[in-house]
C-alpha atoms as a PDB file:
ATOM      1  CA  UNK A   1      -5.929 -25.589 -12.549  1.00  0.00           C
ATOM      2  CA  UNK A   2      -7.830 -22.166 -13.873  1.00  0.00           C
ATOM      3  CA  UNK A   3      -6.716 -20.688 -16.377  1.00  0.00           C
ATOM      4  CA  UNK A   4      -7.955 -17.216 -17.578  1.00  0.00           C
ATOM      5  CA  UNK A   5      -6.374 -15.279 -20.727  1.00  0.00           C
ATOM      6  CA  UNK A   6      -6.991 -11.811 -22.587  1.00  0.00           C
ATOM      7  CA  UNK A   7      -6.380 -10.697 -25.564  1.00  0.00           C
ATOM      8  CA  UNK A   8      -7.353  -7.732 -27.460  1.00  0.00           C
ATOM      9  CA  UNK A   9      -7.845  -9.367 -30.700  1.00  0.00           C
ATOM     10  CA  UNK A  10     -10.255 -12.208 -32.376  1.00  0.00           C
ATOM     11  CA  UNK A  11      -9.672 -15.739 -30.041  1.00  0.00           C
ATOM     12  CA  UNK A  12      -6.693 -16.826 -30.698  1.00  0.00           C
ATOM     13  CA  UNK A  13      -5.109 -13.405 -31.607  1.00  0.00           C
ATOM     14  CA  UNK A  14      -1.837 -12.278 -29.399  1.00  0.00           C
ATOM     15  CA  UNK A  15      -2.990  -8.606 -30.100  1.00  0.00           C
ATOM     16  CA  UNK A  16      -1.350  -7.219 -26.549  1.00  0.00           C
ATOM     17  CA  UNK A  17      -3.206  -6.100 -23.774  1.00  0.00           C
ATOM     18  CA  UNK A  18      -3.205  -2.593 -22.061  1.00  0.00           C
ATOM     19  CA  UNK A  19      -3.267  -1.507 -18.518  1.00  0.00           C
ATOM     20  CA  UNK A  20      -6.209  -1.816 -16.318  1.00  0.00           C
ATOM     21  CA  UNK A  21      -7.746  -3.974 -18.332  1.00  0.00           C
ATOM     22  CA  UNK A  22      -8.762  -7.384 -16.557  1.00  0.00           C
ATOM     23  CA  UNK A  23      -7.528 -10.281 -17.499  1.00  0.00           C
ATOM     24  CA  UNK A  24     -10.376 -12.531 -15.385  1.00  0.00           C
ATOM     25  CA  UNK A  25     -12.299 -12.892 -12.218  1.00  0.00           C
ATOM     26  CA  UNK A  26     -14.327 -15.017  -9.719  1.00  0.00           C
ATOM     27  CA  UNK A  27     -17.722 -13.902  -8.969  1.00  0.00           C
ATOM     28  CA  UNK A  28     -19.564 -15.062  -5.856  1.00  0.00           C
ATOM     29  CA  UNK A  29     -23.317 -14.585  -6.261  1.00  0.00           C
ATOM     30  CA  UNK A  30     -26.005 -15.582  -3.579  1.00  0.00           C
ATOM     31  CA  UNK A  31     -30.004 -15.841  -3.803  1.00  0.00           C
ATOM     32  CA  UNK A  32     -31.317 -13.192  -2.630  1.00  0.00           C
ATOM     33  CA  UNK A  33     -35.132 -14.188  -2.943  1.00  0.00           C
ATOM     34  CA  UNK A  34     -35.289 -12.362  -5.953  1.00  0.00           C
ATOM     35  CA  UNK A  35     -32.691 -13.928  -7.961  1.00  0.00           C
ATOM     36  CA  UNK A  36     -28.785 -15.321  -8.546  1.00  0.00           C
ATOM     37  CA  UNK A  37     -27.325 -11.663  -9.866  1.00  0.00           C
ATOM     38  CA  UNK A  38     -26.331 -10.088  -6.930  1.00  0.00           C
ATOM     39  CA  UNK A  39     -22.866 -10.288  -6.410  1.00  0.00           C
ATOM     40  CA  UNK A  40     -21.594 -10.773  -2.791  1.00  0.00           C
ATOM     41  CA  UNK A  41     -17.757 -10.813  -3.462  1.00  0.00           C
ATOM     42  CA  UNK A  42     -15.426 -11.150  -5.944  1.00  0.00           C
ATOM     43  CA  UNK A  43     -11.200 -11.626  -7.298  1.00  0.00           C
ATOM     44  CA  UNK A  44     -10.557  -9.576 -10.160  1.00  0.00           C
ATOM     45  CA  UNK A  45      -6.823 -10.397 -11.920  1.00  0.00           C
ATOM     46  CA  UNK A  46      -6.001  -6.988 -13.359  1.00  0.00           C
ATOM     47  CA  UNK A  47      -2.805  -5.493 -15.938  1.00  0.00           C
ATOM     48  CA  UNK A  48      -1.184  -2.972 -13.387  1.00  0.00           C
ATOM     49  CA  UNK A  49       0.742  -1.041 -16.140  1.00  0.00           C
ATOM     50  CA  UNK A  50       2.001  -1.111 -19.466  1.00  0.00           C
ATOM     51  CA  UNK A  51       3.031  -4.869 -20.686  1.00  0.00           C
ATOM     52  CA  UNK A  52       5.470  -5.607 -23.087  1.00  0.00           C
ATOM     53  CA  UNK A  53       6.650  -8.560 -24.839  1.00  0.00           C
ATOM     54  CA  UNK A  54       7.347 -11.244 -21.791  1.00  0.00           C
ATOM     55  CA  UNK A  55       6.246  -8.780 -19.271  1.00  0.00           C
ATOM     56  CA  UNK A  56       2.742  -8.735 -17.523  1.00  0.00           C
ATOM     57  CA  UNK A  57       2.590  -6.969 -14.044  1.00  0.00           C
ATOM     58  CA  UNK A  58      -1.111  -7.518 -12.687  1.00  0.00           C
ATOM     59  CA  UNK A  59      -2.531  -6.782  -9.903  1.00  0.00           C
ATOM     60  CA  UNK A  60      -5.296  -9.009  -7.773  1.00  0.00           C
ATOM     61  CA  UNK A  61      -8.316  -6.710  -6.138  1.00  0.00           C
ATOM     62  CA  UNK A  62     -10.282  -8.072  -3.817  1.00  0.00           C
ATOM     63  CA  UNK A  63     -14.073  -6.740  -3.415  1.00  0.00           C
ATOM     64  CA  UNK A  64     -16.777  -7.287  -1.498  1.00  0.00           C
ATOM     65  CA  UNK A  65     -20.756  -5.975  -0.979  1.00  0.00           C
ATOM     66  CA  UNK A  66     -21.356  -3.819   2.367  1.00  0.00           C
ATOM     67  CA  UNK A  67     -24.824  -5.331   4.017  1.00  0.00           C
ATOM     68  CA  UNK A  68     -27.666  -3.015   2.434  1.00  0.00           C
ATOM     69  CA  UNK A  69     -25.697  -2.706  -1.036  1.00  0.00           C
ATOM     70  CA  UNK A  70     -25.474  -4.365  -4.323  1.00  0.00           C
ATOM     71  CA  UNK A  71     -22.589  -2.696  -4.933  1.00  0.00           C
ATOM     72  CA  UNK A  72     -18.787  -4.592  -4.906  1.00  0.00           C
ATOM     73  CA  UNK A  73     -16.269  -2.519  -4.156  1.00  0.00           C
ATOM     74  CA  UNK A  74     -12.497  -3.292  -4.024  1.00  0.00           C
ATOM     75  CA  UNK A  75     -11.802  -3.579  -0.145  1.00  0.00           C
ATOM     76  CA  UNK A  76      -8.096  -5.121  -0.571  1.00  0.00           C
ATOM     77  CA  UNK A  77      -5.578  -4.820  -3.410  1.00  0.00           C
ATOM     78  CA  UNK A  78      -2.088  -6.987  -4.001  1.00  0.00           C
ATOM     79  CA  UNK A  79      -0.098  -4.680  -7.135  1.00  0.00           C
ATOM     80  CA  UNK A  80       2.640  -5.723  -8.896  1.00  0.00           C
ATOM     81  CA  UNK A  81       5.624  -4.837  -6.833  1.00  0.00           C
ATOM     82  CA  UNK A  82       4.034  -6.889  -3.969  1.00  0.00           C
ATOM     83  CA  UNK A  83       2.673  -3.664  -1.854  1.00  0.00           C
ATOM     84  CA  UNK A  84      -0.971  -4.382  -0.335  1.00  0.00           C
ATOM     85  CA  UNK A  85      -3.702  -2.054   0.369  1.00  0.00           C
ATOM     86  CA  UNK A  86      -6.734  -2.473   2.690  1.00  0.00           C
ATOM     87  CA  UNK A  87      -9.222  -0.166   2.713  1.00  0.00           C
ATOM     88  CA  UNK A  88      -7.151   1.627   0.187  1.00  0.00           C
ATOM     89  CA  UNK A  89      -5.045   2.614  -3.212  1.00  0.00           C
ATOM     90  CA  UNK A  90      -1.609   1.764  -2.944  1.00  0.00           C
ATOM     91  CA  UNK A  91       0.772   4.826  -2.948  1.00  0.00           C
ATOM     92  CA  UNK A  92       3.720   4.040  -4.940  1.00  0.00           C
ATOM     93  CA  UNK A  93       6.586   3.157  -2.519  1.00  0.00           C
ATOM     94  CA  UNK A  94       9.248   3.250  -4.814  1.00  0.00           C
ATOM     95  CA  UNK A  95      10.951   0.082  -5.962  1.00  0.00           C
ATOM     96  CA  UNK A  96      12.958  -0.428  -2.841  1.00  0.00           C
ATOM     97  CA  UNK A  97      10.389  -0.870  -0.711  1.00  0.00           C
ATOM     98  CA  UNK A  98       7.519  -2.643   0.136  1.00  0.00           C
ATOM     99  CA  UNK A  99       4.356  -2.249   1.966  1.00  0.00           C
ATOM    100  CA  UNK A 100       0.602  -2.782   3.265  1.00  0.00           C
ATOM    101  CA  UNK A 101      -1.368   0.637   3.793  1.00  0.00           C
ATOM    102  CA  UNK A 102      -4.466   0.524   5.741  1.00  0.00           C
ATOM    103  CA  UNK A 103      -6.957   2.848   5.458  1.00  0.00           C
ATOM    104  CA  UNK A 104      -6.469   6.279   4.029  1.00  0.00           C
ATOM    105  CA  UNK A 105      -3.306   6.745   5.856  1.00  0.00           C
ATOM    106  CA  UNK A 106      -2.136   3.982   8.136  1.00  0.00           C
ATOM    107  CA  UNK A 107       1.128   2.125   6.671  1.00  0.00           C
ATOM    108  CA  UNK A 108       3.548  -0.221   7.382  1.00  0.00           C
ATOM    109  CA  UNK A 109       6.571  -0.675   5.543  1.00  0.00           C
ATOM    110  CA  UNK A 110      10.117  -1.742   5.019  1.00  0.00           C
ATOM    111  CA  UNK A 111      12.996  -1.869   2.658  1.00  0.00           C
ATOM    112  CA  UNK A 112      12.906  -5.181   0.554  1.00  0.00           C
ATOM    113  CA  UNK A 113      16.438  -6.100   0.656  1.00  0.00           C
ATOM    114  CA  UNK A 114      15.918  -5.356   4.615  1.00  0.00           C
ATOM    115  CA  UNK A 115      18.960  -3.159   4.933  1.00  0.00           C
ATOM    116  CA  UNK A 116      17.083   0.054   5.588  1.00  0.00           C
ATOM    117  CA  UNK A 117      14.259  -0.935   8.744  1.00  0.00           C
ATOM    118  CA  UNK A 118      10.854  -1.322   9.352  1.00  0.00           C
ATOM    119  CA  UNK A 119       8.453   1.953   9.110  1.00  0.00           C
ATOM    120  CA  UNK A 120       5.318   2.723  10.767  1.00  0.00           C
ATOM    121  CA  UNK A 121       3.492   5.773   9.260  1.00  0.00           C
ATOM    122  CA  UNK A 122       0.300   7.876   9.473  1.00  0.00           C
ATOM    123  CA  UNK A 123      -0.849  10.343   6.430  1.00  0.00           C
ATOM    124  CA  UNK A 124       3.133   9.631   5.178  1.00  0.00           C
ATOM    125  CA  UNK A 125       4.587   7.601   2.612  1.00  0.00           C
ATOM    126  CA  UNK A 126       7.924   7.045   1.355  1.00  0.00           C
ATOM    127  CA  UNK A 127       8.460   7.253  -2.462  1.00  0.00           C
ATOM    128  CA  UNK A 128      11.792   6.501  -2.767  1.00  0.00           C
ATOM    129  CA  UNK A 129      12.858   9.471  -2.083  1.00  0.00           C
ATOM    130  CA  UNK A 130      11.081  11.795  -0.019  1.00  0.00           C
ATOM    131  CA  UNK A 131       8.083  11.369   2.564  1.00  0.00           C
ATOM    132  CA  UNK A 132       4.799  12.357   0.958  1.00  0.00           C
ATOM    133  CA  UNK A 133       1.727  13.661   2.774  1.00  0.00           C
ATOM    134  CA  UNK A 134      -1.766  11.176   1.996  1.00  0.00           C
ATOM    135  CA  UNK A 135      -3.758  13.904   2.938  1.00  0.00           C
ATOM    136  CA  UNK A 136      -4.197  17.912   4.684  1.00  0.00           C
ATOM    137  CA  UNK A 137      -2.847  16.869   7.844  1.00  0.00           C
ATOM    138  CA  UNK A 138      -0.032  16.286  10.243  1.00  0.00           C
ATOM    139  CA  UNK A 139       1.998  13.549   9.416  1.00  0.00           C
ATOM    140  CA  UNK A 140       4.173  10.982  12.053  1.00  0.00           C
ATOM    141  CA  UNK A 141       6.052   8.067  11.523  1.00  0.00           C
ATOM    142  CA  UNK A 142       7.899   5.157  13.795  1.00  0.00           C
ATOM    143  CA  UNK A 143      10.816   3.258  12.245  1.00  0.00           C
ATOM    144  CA  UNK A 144      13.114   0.760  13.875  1.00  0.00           C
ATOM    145  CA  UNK A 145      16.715  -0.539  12.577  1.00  0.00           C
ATOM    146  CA  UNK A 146      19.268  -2.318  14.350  1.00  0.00           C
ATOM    147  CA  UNK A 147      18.330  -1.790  17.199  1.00  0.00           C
ATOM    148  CA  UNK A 148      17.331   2.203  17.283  1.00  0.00           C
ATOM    149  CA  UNK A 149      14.022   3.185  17.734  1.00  0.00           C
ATOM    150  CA  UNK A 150      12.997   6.632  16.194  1.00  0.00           C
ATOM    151  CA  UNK A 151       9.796   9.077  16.227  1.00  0.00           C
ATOM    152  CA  UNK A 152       9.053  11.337  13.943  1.00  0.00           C
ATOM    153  CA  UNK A 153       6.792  13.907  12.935  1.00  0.00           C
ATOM    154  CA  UNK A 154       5.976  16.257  10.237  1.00  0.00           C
ATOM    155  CA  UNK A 155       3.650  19.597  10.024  1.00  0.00           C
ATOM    156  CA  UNK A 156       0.753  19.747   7.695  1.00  0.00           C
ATOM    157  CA  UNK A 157       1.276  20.299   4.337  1.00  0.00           C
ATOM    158  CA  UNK A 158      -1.014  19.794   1.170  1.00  0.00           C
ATOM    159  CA  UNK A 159      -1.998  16.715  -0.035  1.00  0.00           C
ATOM    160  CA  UNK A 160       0.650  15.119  -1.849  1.00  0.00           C
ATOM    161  CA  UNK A 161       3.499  17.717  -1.026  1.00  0.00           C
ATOM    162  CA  UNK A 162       6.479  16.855   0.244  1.00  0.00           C
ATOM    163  CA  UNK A 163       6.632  16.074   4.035  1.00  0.00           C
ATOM    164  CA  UNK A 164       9.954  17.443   6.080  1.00  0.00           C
ATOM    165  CA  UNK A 165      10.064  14.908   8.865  1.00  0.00           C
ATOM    166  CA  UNK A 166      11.538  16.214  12.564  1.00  0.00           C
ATOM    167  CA  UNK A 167      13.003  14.042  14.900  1.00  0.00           C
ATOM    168  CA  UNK A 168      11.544  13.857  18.217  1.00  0.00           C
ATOM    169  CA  UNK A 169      12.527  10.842  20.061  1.00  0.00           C
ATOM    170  CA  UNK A 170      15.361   8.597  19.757  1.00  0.00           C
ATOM    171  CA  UNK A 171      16.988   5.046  21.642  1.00  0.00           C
ATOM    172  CA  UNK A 172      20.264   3.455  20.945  1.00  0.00           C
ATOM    173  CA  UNK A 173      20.866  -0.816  21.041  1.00  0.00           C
ATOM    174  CA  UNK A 174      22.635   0.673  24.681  1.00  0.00           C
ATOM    175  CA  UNK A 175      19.431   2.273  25.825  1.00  0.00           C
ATOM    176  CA  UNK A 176      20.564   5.795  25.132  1.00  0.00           C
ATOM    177  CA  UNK A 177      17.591   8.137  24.641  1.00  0.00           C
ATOM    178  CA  UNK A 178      17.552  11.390  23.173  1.00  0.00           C
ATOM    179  CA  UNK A 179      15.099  13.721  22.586  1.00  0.00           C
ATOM    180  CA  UNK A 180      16.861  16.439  19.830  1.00  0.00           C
ATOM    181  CA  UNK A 181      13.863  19.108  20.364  1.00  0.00           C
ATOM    182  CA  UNK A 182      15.377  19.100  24.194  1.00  0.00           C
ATOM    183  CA  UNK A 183      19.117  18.633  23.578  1.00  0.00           C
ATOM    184  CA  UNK A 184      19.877  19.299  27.052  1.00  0.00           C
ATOM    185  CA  UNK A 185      18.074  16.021  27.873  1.00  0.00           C
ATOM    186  CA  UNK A 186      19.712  12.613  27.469  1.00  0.00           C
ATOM    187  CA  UNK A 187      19.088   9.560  29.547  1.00  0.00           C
ATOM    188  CA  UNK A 188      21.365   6.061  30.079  1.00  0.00           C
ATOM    189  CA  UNK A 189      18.784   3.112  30.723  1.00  0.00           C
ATOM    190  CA  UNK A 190      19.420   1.738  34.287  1.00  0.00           C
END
């Protein structure tokens, strides 16, 4: 067992900690000839927001040194409702949801009482209430419940505004498919 504890205060103190501020860490160092000091990879444990009395989200980061570089930079990052991000900040989902974001706009996530489906989006995410665009461009998204399958996909809009997603390809659990942009087209699977 590890064990790793912050305070603000003198050892021994309780004086409360504040957000972003790490609470411990794991360094892995190689020789490099030279010396120990250059840091390959490391685990930082991290406050993710405000704690109170009882209450300490934290967040794990994951980093690690491209080949050329010295320089560790968070690659991976667990927060404290559980959503992961590779490559990436999380977005915040909202607290219904959970998910792992790849990249600057890849995602995939679902509700996480599973009563709402499984999601598929690029340069979208869901923040509890509305889709949000990750970046400039167009946005799309896959999502999947009980057995209906549905494509989406939304114009570009500005970072960070509000993404109006349009229906373009639906299937039933019967194998129904529909394609609303063409609503004189509708097929029965054979």
């Amino acid at each position: 067992v590890l064990f790793f504890a912050k305070t603000r205060g003198s050892a021994g103190a309780s004086t409360a900690v504040s957000s972003g501020d790490r609470l411990g860490a794991i360094f892995f160092n190689g020789a490099d000839g030279t010396d120990i000091e250059t840091v390959a990879a490391s685990i930082d444990a991290v406050v993710d927001t405000t704690p109170g009395s009882d209450d300490m989200p934290g967040r794990l980061t994951f980093r690690t040194s491209a080949d050329g570089s010295g320089d560790n930079a968070e690659r991976m990052r667990i927060d404290s409702s559980g959503n992961v991000g590779i490559g990436d900040t999380i977005p915040a989902w909202g607290s219904n949801y959970r998910a792992v974001t790849v990249g600057s706009t890849g995602s995939i996530w679902a509700s996480k009482t599973g009563t709402s489906g499984s999601f598929i989006s690029d340069n979208s995410y869901f923040n509890g209430s509305n889709n949000i665009a990750r970046n400039a461009n167009a946005g799309s998204e896959y999502a999947q419940s009980t057995g209906h399958h549905v494509f989406y996909t939304a114009a570009s809009v500005s970072a960070g505004a509000t993404q109006t997603m349009t229906t373009v390809l639906k299937t039933d659990p019967n194998g129904v498919v529909t394609m609303p942009l063409q609503p004189a087209f509708s097929a029965q699977a054979l």
